[in-house]
Protein backbone atom coordinates (compact mmCIF):
# COMPACT_ATOMS: atom_id res chain seq x y z
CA UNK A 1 39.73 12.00 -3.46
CA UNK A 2 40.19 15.65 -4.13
CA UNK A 3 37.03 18.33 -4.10
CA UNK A 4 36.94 18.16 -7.85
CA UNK A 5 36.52 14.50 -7.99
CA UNK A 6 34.08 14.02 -5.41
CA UNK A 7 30.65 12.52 -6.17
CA UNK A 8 26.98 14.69 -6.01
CA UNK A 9 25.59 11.41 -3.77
CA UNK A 10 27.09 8.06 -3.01
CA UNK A 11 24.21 5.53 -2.63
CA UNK A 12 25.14 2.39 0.06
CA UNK A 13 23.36 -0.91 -1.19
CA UNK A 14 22.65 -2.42 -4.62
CA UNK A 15 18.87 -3.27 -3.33
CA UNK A 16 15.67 -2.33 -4.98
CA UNK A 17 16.47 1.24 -2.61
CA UNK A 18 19.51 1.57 -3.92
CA UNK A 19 19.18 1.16 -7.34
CA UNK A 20 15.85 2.79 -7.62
CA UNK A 21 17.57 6.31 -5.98
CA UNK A 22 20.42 5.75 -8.08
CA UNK A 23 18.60 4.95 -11.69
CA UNK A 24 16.56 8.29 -10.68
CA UNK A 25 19.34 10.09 -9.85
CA UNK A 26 21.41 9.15 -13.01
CA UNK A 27 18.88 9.86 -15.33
CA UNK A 28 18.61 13.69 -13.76
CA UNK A 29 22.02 14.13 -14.85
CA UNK A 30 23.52 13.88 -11.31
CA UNK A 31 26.82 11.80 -11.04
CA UNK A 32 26.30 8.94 -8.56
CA UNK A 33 27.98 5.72 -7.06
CA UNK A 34 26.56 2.80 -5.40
CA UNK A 35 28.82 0.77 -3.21
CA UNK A 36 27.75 -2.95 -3.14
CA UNK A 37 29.37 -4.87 -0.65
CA UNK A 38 28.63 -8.33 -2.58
CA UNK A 39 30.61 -9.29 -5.89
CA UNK A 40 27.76 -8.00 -7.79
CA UNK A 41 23.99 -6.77 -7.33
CA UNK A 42 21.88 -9.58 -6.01
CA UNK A 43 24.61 -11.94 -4.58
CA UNK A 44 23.71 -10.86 -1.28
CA UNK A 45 20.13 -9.49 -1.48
CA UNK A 46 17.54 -11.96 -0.40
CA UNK A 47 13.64 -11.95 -0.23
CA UNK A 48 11.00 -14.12 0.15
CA UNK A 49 10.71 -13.65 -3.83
CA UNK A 50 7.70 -11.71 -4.76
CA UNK A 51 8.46 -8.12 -6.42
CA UNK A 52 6.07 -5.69 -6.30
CA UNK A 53 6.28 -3.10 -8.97
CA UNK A 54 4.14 -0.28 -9.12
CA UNK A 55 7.74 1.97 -9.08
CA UNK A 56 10.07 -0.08 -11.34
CA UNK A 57 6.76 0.40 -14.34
CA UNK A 58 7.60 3.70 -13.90
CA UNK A 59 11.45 3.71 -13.52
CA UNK A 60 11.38 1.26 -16.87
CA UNK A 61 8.04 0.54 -18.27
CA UNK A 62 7.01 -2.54 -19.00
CA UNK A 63 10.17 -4.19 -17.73
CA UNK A 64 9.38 -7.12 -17.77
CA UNK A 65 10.26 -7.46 -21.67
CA UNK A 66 13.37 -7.97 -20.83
CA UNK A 67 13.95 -7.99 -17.08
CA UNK A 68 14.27 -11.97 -15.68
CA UNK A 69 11.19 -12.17 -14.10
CA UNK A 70 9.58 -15.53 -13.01
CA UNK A 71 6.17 -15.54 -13.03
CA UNK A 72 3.48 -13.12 -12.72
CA UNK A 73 1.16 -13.88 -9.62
CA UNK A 74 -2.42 -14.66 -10.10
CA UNK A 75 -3.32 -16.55 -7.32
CA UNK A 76 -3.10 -15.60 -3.73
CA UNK A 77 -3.75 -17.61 -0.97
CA UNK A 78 -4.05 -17.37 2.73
CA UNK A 79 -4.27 -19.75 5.54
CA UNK A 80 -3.68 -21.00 8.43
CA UNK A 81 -2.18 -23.80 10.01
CA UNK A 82 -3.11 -26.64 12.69
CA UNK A 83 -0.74 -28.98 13.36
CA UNK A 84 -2.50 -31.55 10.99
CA UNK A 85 -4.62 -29.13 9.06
CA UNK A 86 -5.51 -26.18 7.10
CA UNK A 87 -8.01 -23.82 6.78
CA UNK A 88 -7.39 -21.54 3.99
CA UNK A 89 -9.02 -18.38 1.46
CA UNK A 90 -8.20 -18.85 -1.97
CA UNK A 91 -8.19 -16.26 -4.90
CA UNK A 92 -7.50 -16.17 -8.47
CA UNK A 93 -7.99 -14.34 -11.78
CA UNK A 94 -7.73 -14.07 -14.90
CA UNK A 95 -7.61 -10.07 -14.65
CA UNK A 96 -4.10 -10.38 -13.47
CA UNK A 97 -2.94 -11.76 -16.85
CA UNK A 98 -2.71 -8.46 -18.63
CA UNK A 99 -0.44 -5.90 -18.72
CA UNK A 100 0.69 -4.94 -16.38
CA UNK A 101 0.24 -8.11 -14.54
CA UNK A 102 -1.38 -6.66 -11.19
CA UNK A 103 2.51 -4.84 -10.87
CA UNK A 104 3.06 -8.54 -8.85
CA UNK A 105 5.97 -10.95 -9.87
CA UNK A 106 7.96 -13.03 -8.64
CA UNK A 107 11.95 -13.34 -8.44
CA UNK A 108 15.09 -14.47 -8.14
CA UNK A 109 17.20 -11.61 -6.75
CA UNK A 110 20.63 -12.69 -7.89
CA UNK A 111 19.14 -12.60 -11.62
CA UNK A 112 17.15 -9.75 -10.94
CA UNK A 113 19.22 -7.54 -8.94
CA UNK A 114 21.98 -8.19 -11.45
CA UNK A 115 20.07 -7.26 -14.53
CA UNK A 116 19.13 -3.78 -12.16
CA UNK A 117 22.11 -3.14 -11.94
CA UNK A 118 22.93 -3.10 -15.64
CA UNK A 119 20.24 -0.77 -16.28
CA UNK A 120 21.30 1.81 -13.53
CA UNK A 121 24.81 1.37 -15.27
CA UNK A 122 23.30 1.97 -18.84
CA UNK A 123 22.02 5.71 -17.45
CA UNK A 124 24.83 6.71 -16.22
CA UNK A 125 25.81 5.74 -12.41
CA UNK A 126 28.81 3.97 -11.47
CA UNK A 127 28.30 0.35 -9.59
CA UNK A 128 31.45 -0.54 -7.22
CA UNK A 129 30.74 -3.79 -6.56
CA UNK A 130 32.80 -5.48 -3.28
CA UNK A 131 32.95 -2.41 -1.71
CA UNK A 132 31.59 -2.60 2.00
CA UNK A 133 30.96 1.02 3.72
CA UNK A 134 32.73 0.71 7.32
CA UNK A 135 31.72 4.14 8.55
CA UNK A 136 30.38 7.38 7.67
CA UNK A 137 32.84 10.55 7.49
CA UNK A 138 31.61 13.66 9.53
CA UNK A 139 32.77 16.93 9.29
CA UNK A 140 30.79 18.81 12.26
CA UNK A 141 28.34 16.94 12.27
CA UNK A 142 27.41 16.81 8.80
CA UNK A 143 27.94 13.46 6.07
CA UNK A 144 30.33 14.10 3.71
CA UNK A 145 31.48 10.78 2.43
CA UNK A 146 32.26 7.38 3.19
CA UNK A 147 35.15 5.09 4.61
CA UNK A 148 35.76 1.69 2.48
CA UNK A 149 36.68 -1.60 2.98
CA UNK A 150 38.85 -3.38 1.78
CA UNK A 151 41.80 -1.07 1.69
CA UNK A 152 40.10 2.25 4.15
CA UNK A 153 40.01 4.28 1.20
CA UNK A 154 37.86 7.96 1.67
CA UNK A 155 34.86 8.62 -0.51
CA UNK A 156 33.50 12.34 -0.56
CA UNK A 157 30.07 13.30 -1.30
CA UNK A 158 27.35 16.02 -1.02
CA UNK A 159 24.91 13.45 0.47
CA UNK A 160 24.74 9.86 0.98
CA UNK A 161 21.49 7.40 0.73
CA UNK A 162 21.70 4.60 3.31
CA UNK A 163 20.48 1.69 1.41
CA UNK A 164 22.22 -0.79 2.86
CA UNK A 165 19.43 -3.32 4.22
CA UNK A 166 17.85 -3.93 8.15
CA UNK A 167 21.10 -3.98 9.86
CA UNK A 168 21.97 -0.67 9.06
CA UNK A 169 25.22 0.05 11.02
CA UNK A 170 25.69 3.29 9.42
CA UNK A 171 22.09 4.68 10.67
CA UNK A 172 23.11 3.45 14.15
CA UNK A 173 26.52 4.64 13.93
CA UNK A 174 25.18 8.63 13.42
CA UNK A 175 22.70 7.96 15.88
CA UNK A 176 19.51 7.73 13.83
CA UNK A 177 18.31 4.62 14.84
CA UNK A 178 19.17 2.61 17.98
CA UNK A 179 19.78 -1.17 17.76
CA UNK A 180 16.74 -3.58 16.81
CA UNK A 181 14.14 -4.65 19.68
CA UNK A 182 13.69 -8.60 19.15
CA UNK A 183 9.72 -7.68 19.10
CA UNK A 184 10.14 -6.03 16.23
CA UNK A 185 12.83 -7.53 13.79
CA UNK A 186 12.21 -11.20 12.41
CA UNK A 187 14.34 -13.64 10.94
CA UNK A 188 13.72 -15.38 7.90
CA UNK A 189 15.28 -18.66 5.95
CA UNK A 190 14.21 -19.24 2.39
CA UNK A 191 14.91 -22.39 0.27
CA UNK A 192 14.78 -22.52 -3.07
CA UNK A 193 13.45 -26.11 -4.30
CA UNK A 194 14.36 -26.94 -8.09
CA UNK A 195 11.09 -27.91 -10.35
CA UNK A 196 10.25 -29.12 -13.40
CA UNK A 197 8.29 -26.16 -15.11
CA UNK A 198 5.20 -29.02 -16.19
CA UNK A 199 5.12 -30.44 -12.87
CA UNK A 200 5.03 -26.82 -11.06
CA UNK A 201 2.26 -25.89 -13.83
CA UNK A 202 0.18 -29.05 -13.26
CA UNK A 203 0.99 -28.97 -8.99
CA UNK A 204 -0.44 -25.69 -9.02
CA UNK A 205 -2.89 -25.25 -11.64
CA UNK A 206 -0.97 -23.01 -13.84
CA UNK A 207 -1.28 -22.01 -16.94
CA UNK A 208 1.54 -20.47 -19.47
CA UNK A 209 3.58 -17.74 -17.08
CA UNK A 210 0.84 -17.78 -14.33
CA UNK A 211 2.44 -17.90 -10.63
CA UNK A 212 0.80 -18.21 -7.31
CA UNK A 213 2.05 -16.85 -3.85
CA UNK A 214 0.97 -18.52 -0.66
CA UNK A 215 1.12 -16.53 2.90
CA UNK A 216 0.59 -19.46 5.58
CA UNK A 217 0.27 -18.21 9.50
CA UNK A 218 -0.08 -20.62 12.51
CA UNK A 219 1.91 -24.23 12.98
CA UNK A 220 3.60 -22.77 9.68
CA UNK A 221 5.81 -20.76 12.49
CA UNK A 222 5.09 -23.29 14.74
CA UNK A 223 2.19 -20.80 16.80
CA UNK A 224 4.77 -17.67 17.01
CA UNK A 225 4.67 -14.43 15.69
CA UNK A 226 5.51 -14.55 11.81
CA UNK A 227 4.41 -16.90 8.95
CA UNK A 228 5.33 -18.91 5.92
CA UNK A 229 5.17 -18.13 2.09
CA UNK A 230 5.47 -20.45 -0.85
CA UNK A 231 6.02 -18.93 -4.28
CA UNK A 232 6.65 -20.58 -8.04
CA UNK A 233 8.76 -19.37 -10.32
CA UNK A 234 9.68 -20.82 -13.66
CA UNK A 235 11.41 -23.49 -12.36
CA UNK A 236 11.67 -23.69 -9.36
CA UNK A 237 9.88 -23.09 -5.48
CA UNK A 238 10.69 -20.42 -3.28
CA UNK A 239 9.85 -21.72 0.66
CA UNK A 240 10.41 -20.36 3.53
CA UNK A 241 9.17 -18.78 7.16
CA UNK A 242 9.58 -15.29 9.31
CA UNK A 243 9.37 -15.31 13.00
CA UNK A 244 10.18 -12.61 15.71
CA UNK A 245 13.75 -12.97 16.80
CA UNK A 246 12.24 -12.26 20.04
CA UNK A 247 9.22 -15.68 19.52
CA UNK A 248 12.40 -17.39 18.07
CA UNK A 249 14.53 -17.10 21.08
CA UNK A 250 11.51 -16.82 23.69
CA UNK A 251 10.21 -20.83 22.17
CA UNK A 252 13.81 -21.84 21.86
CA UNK A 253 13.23 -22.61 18.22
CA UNK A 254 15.95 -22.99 15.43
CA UNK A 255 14.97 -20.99 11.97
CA UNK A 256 16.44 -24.10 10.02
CA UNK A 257 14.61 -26.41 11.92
CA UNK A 258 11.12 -24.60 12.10
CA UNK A 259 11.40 -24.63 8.35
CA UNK A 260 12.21 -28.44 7.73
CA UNK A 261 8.69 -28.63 10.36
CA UNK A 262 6.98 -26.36 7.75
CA UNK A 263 8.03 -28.76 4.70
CA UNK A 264 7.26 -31.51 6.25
CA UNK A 265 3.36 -30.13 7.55
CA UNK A 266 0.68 -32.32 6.08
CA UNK A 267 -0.38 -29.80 3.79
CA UNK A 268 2.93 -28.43 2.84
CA UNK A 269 4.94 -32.16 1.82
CA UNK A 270 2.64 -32.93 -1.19
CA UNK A 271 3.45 -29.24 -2.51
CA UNK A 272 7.19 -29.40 -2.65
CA UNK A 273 7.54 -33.53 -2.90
CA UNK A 274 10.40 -34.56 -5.57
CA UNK A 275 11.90 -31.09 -5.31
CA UNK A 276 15.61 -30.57 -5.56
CA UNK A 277 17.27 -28.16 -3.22
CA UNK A 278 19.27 -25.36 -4.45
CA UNK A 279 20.01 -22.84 -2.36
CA UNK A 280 19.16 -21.67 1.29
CA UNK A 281 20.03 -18.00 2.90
CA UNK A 282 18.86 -15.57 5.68
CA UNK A 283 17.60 -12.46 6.18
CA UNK A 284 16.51 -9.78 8.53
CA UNK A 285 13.54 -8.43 8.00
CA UNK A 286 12.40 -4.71 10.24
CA UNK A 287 8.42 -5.00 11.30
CA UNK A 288 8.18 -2.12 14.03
CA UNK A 289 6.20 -0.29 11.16
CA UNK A 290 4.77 3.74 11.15
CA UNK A 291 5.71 4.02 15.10
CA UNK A 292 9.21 2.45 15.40
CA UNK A 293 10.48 4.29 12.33
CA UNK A 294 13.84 5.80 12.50
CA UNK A 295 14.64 9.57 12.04
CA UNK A 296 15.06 9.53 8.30
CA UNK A 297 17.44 12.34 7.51
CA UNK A 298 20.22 14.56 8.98
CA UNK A 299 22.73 16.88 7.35
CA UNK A 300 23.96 15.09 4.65
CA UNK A 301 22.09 11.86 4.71
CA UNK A 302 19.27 9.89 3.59
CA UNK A 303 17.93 6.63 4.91
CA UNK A 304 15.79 4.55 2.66
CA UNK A 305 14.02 0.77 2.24
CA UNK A 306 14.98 -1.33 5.12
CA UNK A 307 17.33 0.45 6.34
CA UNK A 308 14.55 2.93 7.30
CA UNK A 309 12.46 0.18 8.31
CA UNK A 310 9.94 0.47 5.53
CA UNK A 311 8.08 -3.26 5.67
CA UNK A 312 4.63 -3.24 5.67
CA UNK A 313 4.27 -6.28 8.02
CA UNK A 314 0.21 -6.88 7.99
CA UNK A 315 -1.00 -9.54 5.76
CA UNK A 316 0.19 -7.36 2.72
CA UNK A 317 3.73 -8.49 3.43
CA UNK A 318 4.78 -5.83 1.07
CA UNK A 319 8.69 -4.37 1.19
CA UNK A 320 9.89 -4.17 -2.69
CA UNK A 321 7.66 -1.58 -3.63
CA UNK A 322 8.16 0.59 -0.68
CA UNK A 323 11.84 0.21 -1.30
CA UNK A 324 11.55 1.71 -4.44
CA UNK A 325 9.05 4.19 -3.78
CA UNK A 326 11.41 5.32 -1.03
CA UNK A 327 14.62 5.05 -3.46
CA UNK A 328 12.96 7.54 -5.85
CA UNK A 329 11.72 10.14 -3.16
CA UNK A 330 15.14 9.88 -1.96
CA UNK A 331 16.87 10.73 -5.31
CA UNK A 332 14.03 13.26 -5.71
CA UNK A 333 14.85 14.83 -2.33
CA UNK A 334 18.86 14.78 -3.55
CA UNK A 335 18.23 16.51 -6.84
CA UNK A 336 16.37 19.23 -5.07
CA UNK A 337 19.06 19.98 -3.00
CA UNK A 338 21.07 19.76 -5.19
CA UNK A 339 19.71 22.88 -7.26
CA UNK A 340 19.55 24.79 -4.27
CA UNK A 341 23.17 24.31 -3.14
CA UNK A 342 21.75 22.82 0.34
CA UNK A 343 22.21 19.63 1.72
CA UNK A 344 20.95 19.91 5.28
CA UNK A 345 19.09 18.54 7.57
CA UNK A 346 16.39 21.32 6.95
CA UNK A 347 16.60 20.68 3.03
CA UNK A 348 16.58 17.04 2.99
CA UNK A 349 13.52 16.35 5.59
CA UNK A 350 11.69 17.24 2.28
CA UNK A 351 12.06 13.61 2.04
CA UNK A 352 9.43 12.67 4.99
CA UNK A 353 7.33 15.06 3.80
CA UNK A 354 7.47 13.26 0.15
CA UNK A 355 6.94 10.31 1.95
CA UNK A 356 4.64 11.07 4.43
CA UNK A 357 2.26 11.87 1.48
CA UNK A 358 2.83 8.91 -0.66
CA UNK A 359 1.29 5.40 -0.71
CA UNK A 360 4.59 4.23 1.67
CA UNK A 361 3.97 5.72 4.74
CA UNK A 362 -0.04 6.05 4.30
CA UNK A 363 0.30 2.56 4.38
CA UNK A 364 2.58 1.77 7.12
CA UNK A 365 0.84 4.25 9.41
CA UNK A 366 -2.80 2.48 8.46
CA UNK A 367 -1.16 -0.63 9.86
CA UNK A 368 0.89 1.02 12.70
CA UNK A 369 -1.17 -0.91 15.45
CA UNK A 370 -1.35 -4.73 13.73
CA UNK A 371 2.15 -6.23 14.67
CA UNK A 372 1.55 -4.50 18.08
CA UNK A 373 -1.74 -6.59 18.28
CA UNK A 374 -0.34 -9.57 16.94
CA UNK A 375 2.33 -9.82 19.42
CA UNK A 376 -0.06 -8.34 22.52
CA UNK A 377 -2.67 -11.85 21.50
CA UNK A 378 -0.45 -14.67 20.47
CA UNK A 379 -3.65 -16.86 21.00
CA UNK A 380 -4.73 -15.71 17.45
CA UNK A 381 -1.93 -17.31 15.63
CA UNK A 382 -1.37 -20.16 18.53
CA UNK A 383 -4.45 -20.95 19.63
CA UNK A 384 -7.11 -20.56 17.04
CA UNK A 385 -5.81 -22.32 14.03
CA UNK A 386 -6.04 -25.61 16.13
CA UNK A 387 -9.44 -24.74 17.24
CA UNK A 388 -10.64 -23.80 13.89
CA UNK A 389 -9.55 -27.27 11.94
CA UNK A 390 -11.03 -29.07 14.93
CA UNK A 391 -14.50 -27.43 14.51
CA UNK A 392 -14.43 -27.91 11.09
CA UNK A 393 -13.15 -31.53 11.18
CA UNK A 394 -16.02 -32.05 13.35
CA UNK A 395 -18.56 -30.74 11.14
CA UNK A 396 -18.04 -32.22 8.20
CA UNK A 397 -17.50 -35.53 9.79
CA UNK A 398 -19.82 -38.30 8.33
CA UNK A 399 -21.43 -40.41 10.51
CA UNK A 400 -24.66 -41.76 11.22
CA UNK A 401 -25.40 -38.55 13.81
CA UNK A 402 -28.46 -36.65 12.88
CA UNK A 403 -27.24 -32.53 10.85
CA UNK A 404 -28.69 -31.23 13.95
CA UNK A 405 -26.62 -33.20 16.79
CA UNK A 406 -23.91 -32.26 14.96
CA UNK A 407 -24.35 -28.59 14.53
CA UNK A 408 -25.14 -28.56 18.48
CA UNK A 409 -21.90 -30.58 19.64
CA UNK A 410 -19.52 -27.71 17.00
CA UNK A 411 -21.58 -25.05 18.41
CA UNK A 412 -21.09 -26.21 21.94
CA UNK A 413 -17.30 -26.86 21.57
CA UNK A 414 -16.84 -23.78 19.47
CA UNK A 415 -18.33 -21.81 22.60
CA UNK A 416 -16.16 -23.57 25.59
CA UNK A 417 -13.05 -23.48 23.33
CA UNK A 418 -13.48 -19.56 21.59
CA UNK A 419 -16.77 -18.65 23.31
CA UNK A 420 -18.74 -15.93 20.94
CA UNK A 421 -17.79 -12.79 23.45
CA UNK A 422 -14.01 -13.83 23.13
CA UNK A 423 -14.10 -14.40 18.85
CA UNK A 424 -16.06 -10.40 18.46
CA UNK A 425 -13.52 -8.88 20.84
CA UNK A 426 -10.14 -10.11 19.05
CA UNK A 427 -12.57 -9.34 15.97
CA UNK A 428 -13.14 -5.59 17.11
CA UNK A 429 -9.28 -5.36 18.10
CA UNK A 430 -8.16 -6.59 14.78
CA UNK A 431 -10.57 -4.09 13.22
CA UNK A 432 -8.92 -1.11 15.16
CA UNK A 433 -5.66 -2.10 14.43
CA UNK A 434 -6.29 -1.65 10.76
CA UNK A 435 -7.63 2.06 11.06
């Protein structure tokens, strides 16, 4: 490709990232191409299938006119897991029913993704679909396009944005980012179970488009270091669980088979019984947070979503949103340069500072500590759930034994198997590790 036909940026990944710094870009006028290495946007972007969309209101407001979302989420729930029980926290409202829904729905990324796509298309960028991006081209030092596959064709560029998901190859390859620590990258397998829209609706106390999302910790991951989510969408159920690669490998466990565990859990079965199965995939998912974050920029290149490790991993479990936000700073940071002729490392660390101010890292670096205190006191998620269902199984156990005997024989157990001192110190830690 000669000077003249070069592109202003060249944007790697058809993700919410990607598209988000591409739309942005487009609609400033600056001529952009995403490379997607699947056959189009979505095919090979997966996600535990909630969307959250604070950005994309912005990008396209009120979206979801016309954008195939499922269902917007008014119930959350959280709980835990023994391995015959469940203790659990349970929200709902009717708030989240208006516009704009709590900015919380849930997807199907090979419909959504797609429909992106078409969008970022409509103002203006270009979308090369089965296009993978085998290396980065330096010229001393400095990004200034892209090698292709199939076929090793060149692409030139004044910048590009790494979008391209957790295993970033191109971040490693310039040295931004060393490989993943198995601490701090987790493994995920989804299933998406086929539903009749009345039974989900009646299963799950829905009414109209009303979804839920459910974040399950404990036997859900069989005691390791992750969790399991269950999600409705129109028609169907979105399953799955997240664990550590390093948990995974340490408890000898098999993804596929900690999930069939999970589906089969006593209070799991009865939520996804008569199902039909229609697909199952992987993904990598990066959970170092605010202190394992990569250098973001260098001359010539941006990193953004998961390729720059931006997951909040606390109970939040949030990743679309910071995607996006991230896409647009990116494409903010591009334009900028853009108009000032300067595409260095200098210029484009405008982009942390964008970021460093917004909601994405704010938010990561409030939580920098909790995955660190997770995985330093795997009792919490191991230990207690089973504790927990016990003492509760206990309590409300009817029997002829006087209120009073019983409270004494929980209290007692609940001492020799927590004890107060131990229950106010993981307390305090968790405490710090949110501030």
């Amino acid at each position: 490709m000669s000077e003249e036909e070069k592109f202003d940026c060249i944007v790697v990944g058809a993700g919410p990232a990607g598209l988000s710094a591409a739309l942005t870009l487009a609609k400033a006028g600056v001529e952009v191409a995403v490379l997607e290495r699947g056959d189009y946007p979505g095919a090979k972007n997966v996600m535990g299938g909630i969307l959250f969309t604070t950005m994309l209101d912005k990008l396209i407001p009120e979206f979801w006119k016309s954008a195939p979302v499922e269902r917007h989420v008014t119930h959350r729930r959280f709980s835990v897991l023994s391995k015959d029980g469940e203790v659990a926290v349970d929200f709902k409202t009717a708030a989240y029913n208006e516009p704009p829904f709590n900015n919380t729905w849930t997807v199907l990324r090979a419909k959504f993704d797609r429909w992106y796509g078409d969008q970022v298309e409509e103002a203006g960028a270009m979308i090369i679909p089965g296009m993978m991006v085998s290396e980065l081209l330096l010229d001393g030092g400095r990004v200034v396009g892209v090698k292709t596959e199939p076929g090793g064709d060149e692409l030139n560029c004044d910048c590009v944005i790494v979008a391209e998901g957790a295993n970033s190859f191109l971040a490693e390859q310039v040295g931004l980012r060393q490989p993943h620590d198995g601490k701090h990258m987790a493994v995920a397998v989804k299933e998406v179970i086929g539903m009749p829209q009345d039974v989900i609706e009646s299963r799950f106390h829905l009414n109209d488009n009303e979804g839920c999302a459910y974040e399950i910790f404990g036997q859900a991951v069989q005691g390791t270091f992750g969790s399991g989510f269950l999600y409705t969408n129109k028609e169907s159920l979105s399953i799955g669980i997240g664990s550590t690669i390093h948990d995974m490998k340490k408890n000898q466990l098999n993804p596929n088979e900690v999930l069939e565990h999970f589906k089969n859990h006593p209070a799991i079965a009865p939520l996804v019984r008569g199902g039909e199965s229609l697909e199952y995939s992987a993904h990598m998912i990066p959970e170092g947070g605010y202190s394992h974050l990569p250098k973001l920029t260098m001359d010539g290149l941006i990193l953004a979503g998961d390729a720059a490790g931006l997951v909040n991993a606390s109970h939040y479990h949030e990743g679309s949103n910071l995607a996006m936000a991230s896409g647009v700073l990116a494409a903010e940071t591009v334009i900028a340069a853009k108009e000032k002729g300067d595409f260095s490392d200098a210029t484009l660390a405008q982009y942390r500072t964008k970021m460093e101010g917004s909601f994405v890292l704010k938010d990561l670096k409030k939580f920098q500590k909790f995955s660190q205190f997770l995985i330093d006191n795997p009792h919490l998620l191991r230990d207690y759930p089973d504790s927990m269902v016990g003492l509760l199984t206990d309590y409300f156990r009817i029997s002829e034994k006087p209120k009073a005997q019983i409270e004494k024989e929980v209290f007692d157990r609940f001492k020799k198997e927590i004890g107060i001192f131990n229950i106010a110190k993981d307390l305090y830690k968790a405490w710090r590790a949110t501030r």
